[in-house]
Protein backbone atom coordinates (compact mmCIF):
# COMPACT_ATOMS: atom_id res chain seq x y z
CA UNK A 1 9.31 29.23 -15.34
CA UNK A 2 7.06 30.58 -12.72
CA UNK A 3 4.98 32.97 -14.84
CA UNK A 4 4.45 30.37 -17.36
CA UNK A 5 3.24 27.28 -14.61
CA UNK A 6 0.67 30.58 -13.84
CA UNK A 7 -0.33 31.14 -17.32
CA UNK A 8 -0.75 27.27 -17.62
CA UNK A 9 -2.70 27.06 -14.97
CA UNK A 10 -5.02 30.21 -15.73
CA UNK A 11 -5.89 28.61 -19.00
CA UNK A 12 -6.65 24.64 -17.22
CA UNK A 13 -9.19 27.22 -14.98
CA UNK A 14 -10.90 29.24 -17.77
CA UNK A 15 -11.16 25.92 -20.08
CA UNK A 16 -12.50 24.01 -17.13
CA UNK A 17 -14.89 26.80 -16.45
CA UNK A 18 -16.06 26.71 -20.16
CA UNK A 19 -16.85 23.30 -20.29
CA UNK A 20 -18.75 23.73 -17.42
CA UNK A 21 -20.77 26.05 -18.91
CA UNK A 22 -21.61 23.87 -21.55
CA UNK A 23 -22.01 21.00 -19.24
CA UNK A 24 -19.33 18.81 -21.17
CA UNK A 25 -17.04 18.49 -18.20
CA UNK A 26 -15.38 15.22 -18.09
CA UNK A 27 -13.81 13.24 -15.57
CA UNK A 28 -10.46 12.99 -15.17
CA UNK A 29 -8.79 11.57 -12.80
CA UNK A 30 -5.02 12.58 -10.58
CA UNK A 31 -2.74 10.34 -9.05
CA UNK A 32 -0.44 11.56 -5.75
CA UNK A 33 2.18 9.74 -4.72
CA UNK A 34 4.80 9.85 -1.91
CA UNK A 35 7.34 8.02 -3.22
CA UNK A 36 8.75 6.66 -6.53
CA UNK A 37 6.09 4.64 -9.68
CA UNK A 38 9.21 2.02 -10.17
CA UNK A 39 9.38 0.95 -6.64
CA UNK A 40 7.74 -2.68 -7.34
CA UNK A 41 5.48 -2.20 -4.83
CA UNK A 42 2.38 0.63 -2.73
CA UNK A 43 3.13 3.51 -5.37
CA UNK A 44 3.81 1.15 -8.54
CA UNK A 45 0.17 -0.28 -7.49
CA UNK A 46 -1.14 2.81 -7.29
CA UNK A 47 -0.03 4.13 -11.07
CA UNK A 48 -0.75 0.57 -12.42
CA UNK A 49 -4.20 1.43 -11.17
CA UNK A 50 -4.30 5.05 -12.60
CA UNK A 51 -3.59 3.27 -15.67
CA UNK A 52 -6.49 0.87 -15.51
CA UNK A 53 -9.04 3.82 -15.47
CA UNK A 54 -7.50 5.03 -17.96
CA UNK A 55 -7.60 2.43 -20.37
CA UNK A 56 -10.38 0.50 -18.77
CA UNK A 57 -12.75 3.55 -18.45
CA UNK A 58 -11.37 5.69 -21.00
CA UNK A 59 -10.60 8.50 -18.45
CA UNK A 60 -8.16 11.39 -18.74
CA UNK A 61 -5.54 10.79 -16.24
CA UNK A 62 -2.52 12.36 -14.84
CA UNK A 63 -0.26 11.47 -11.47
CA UNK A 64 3.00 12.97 -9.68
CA UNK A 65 5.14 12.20 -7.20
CA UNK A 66 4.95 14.09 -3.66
CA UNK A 67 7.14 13.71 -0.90
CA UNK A 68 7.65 16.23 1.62
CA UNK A 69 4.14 17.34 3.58
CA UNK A 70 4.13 20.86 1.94
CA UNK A 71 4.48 19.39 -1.57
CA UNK A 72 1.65 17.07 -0.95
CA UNK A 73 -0.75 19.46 0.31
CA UNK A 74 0.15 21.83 -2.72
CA UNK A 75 -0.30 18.89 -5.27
CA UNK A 76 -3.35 18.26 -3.81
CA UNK A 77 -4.53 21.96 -4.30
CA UNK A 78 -3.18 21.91 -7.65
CA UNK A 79 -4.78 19.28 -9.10
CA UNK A 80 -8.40 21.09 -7.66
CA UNK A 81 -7.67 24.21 -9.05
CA UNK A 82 -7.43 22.43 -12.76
CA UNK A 83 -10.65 21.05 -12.03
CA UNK A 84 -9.67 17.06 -11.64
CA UNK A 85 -12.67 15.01 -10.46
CA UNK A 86 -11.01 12.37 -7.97
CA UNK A 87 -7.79 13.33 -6.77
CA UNK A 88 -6.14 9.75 -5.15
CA UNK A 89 -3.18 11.15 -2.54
CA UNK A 90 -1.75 7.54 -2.12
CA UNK A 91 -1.23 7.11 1.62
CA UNK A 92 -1.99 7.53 5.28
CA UNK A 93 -0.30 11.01 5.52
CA UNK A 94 -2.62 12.42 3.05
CA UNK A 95 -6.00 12.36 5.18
CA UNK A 96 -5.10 15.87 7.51
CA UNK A 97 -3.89 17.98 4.11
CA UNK A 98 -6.46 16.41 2.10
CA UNK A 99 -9.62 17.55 4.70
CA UNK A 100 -7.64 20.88 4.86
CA UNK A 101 -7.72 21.40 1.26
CA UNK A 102 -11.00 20.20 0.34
CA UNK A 103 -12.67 23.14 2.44
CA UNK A 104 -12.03 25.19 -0.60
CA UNK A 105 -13.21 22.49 -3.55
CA UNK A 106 -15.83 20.99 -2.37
CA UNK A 107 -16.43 19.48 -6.06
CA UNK A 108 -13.51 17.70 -5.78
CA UNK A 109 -13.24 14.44 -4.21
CA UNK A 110 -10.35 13.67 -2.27
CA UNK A 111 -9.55 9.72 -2.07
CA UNK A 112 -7.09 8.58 0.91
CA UNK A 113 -5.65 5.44 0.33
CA UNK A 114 -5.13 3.82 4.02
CA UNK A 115 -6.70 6.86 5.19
CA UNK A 116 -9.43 6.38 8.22
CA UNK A 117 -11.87 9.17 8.25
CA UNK A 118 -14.78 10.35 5.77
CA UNK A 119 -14.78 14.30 5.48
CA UNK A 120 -17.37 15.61 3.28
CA UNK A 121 -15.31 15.47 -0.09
CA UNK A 122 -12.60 13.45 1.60
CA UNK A 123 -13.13 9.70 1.37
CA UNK A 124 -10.53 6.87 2.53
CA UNK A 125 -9.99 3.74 1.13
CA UNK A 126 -9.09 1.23 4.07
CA UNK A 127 -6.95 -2.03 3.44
CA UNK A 128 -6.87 -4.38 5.70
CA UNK A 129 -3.23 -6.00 4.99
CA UNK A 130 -2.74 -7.01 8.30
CA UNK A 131 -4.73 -9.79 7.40
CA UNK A 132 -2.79 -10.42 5.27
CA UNK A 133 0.78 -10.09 6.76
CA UNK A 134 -1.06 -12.53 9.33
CA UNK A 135 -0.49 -15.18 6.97
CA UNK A 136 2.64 -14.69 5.88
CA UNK A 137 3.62 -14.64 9.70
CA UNK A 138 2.24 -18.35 10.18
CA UNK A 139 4.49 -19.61 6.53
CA UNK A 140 7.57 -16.69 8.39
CA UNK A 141 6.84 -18.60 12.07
CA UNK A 142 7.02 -22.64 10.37
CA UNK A 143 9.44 -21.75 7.72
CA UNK A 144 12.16 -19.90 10.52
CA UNK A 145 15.45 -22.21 11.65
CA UNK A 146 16.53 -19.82 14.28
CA UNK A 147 13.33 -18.95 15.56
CA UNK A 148 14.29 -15.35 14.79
CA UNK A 149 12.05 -13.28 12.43
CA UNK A 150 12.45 -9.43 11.19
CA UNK A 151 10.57 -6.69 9.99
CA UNK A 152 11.48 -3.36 8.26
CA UNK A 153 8.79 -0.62 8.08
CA UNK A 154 9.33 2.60 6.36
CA UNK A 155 7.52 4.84 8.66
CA UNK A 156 5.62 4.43 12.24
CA UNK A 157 2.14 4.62 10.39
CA UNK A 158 -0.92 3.29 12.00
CA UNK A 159 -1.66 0.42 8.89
CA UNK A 160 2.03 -0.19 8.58
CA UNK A 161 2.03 -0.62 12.45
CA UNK A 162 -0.80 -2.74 12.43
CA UNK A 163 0.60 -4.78 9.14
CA UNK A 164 3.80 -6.00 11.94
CA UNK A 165 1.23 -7.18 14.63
CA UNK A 166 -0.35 -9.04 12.35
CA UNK A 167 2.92 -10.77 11.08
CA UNK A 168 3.90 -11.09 14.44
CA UNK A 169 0.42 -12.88 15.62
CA UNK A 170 0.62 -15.20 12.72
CA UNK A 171 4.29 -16.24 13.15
CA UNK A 172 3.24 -17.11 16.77
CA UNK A 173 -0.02 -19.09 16.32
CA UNK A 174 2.70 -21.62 14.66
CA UNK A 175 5.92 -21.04 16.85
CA UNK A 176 4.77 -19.87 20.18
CA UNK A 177 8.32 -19.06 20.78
CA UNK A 178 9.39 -16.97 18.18
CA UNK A 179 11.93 -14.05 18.74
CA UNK A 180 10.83 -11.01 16.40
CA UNK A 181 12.65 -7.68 15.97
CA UNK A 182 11.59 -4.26 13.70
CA UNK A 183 13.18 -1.42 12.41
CA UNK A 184 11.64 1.93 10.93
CA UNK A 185 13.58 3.70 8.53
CA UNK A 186 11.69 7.18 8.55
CA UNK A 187 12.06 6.81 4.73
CA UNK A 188 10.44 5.02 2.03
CA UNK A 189 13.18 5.72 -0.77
CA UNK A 190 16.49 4.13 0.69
CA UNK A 191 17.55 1.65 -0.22
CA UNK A 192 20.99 1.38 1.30
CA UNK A 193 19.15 1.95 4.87
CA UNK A 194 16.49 -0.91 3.90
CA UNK A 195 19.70 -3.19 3.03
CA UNK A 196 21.70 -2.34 6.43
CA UNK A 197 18.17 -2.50 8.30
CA UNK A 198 18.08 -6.29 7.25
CA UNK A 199 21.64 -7.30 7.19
CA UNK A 200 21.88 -5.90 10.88
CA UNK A 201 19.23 -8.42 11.63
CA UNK A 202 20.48 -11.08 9.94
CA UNK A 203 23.61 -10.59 11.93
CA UNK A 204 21.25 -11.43 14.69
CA UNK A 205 20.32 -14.50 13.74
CA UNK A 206 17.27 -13.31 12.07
CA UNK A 207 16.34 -15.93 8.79
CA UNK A 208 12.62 -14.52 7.29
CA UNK A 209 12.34 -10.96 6.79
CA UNK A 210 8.85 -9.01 5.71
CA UNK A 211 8.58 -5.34 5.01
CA UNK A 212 6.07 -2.08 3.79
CA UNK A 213 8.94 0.06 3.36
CA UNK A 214 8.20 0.22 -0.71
CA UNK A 215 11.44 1.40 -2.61
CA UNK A 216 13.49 1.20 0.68
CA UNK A 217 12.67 -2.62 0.60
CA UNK A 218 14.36 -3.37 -2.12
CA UNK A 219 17.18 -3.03 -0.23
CA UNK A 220 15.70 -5.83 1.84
CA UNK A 221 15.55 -8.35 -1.18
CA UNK A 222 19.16 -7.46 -2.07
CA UNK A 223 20.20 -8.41 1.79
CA UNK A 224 18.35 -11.68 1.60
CA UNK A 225 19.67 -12.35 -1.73
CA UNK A 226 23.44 -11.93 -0.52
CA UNK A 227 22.98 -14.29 2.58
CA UNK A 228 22.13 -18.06 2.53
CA UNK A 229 19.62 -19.62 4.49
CA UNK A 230 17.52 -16.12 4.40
CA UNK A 231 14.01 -16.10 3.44
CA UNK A 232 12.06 -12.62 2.44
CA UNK A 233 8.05 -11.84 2.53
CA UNK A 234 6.71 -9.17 -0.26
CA UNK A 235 3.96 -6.39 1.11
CA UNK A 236 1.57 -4.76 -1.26
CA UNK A 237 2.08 -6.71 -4.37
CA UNK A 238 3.09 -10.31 -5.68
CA UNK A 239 7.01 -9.50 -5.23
CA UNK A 240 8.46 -13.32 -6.29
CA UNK A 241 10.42 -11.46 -9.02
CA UNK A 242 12.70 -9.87 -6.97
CA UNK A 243 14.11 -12.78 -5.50
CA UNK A 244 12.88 -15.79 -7.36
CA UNK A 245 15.00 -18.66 -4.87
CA UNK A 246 13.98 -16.53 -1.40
CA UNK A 247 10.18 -14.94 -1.41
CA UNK A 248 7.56 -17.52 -0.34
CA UNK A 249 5.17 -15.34 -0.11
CA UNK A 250 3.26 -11.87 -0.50
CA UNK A 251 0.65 -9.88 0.97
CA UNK A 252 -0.42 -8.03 -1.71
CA UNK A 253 -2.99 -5.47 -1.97
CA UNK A 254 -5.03 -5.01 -5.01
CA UNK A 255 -4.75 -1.22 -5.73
CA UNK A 256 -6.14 -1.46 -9.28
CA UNK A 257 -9.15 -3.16 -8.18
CA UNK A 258 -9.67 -0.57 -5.55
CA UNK A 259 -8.98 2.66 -7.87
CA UNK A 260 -11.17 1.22 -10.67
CA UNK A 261 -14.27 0.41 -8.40
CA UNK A 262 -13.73 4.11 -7.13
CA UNK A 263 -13.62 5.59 -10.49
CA UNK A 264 -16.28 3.35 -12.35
CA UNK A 265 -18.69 4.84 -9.70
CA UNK A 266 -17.91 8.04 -10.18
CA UNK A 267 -17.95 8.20 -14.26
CA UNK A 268 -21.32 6.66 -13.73
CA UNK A 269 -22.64 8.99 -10.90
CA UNK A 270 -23.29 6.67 -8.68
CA UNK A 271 -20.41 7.68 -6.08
CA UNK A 272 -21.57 8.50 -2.49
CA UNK A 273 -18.72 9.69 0.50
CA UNK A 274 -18.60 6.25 2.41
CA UNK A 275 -15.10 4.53 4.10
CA UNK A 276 -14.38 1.71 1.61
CA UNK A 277 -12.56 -1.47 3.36
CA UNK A 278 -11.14 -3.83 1.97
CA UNK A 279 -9.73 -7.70 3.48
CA UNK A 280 -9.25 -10.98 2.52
CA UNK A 281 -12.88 -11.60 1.82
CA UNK A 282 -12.90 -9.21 -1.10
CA UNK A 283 -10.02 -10.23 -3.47
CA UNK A 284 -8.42 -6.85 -3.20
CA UNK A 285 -5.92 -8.01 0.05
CA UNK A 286 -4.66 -11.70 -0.21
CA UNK A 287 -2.09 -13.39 0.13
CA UNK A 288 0.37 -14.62 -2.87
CA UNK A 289 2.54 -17.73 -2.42
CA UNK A 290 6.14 -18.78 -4.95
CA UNK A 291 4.49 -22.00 -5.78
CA UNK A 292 8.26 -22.54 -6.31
CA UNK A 293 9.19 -22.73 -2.93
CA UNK A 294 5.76 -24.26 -1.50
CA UNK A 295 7.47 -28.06 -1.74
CA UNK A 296 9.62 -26.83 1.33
CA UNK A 297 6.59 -26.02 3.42
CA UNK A 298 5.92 -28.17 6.65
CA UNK A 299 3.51 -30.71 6.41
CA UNK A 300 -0.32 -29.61 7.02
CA UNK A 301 0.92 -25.61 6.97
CA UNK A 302 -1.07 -25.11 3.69
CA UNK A 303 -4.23 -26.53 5.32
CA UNK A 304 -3.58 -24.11 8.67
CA UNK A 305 -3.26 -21.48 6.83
CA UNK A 306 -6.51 -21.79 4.20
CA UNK A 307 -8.58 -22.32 7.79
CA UNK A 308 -6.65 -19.21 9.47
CA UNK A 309 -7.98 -17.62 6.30
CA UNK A 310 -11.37 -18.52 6.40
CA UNK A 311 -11.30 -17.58 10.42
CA UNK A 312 -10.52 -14.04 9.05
CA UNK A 313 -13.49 -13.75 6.56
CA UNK A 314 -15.55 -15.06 9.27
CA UNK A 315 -14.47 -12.54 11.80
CA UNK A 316 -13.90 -15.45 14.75
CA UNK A 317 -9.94 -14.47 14.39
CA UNK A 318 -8.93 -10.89 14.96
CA UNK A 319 -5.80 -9.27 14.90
CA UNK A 320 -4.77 -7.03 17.75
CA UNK A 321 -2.97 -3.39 17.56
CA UNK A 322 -0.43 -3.36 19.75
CA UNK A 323 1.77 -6.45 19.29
CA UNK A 324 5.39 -5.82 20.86
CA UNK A 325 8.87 -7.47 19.68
């Protein structure tokens, strides 16, 4: 198996090579991602997205999953040694491999989602969710019975760090008061430890729980679902399906938006190295309600929140790193 994956990827080289000779090289277009495509959530964004270029811009695509450091960094190498155009490693932890591969293909460009630094060839694209998650912590802070309120992360990232403050900051700018408590898995793929994470709060009194743990969460929705009186906030994308009766709410990030503006640049040559940011005031974060459950909100929330929005875009209300339980 290993001499063929050589041969393979001698012939992707010399046929690359060719076509550059003849100056018919085409973009294409590789997808890395840390965790699993089905997870309903950051890495079934990110392939939905890889899927847009392709159809949308008639691009040659192609995307795997990654999950240990050393993997990463070697799918990242990979895909530059076949000669793909944009390689997208989906996630914080890709920005130090990334830089350290792109030293040797500097004709690739290496896009960071959540990353924070431009490198030469090694661009990030920044999302401001915690603008987001602000929101859902004012509908989390007027929605709460027990004044008890829960988050499960599934790493200590910077964004998904910063994602919690801003939950917490909303819930408090309605209930001064409220209790909050966090757990970080150090996985993104359990499920069981997502459910335990939440029931252990819930045991605590805890009744609205919000994640960015992506596949892990699901065990999140499954707690809520088994135990009345629980509500549950998506993170990344519009997650109402997963618990119909208990989400009120999502903050979703756009990653097809994102990818496509990315890649619609670059087919057209028009791509320069720049940190791309994204928050509410560009459509690719905002916030996603169950009109469902919006009967149940308190009087005048819908009208705090829509000027706690418009406070954001206007940059006269910040969130602050740093928020503690």
């Amino acid at each position: 198996m290993r001499t063929r994956t050589v041969v393979l990827f001698a012939c992707l080289l010399v046929a690359c090579s060719k076509a550059a000779d003849r100056g018919q090289t085409a973009v294409r277009v590789a997808l890395i991602t840390p965790g699993s495509i089905t997870d309903a959530a950051w890495n079934a964004g990110a392939y939905k997205g890889l899927r847009q270029i392709r159809d949308s811009l008639g691009l040659s695509v192609s995307n795997i999953e990654a999950r240990t450091p050393a993997e990463q960094e070697e799918a990242l190498r990979s895909y530059a040694r076949q000669g793909y155009t944009v390689v997208f490693g989906h996630g914080y932890e890709f920005q130090d491999p990334a830089e350290r591969v792109a030293q040797d293909f500097p004709n690739t460009i290496f896009v960071v989602t959540s990353g924070e630094r431009v490198r030469s060839n090694v661009v990030p694209l920044v999302f401001r969710i915690h603008e987001a998650t602000y929101l859902v912590g004012m509908l989390a802070g007027a929605m709460t019975h027990t004044g008890k309120i829960g988050f499960v992360g599934g790493m200590e990232l910077p964004p998904i760090k910063l994602g919690y403050d801003g939950w917490v900051q909303g819930a408090k700018a309605v209930r001064p008061d409220v209790q909050s408590r966090v757990t970080y898995l150090n996985t993104f793929d359990d499920a069981a430890a997502g459910k335990e994470a939440a029931l252990a709060m819930i045991r605590l009194g805890v009744d609205q729980l919000h994640h960015n743990a992506d596949a892990a969460a699901l065990g999140v929705f499954s707690a809520a679902k088994e135990s009345p009186g629980v509500q549950v906030y998506g993170a990344n994308g519009d997650q109402v399906s997963l618990a119909p009766d208990r989400v009120v709410a999502s903050a979703v990030v756009d990653l097809p938006r994102a990818f496509l503006l990315v890649a619609r640049d670059v087919k057209q040559g028009t791509f320069t190295p720049r940190v791309e940011s994204f928050g509410l005031a560009s459509g690719v974060i905002r916030l996603a309600t169950n009109p469902a459950l919006e009967a149940s909100w308190p009087a005048g929330l819908k009208g705090r929140i829509q000027a706690a929005r418009d406070s954001i875009v206007a940059g006269t209300l910040k969130i602050t790193e740093g928020t503690t339980p």
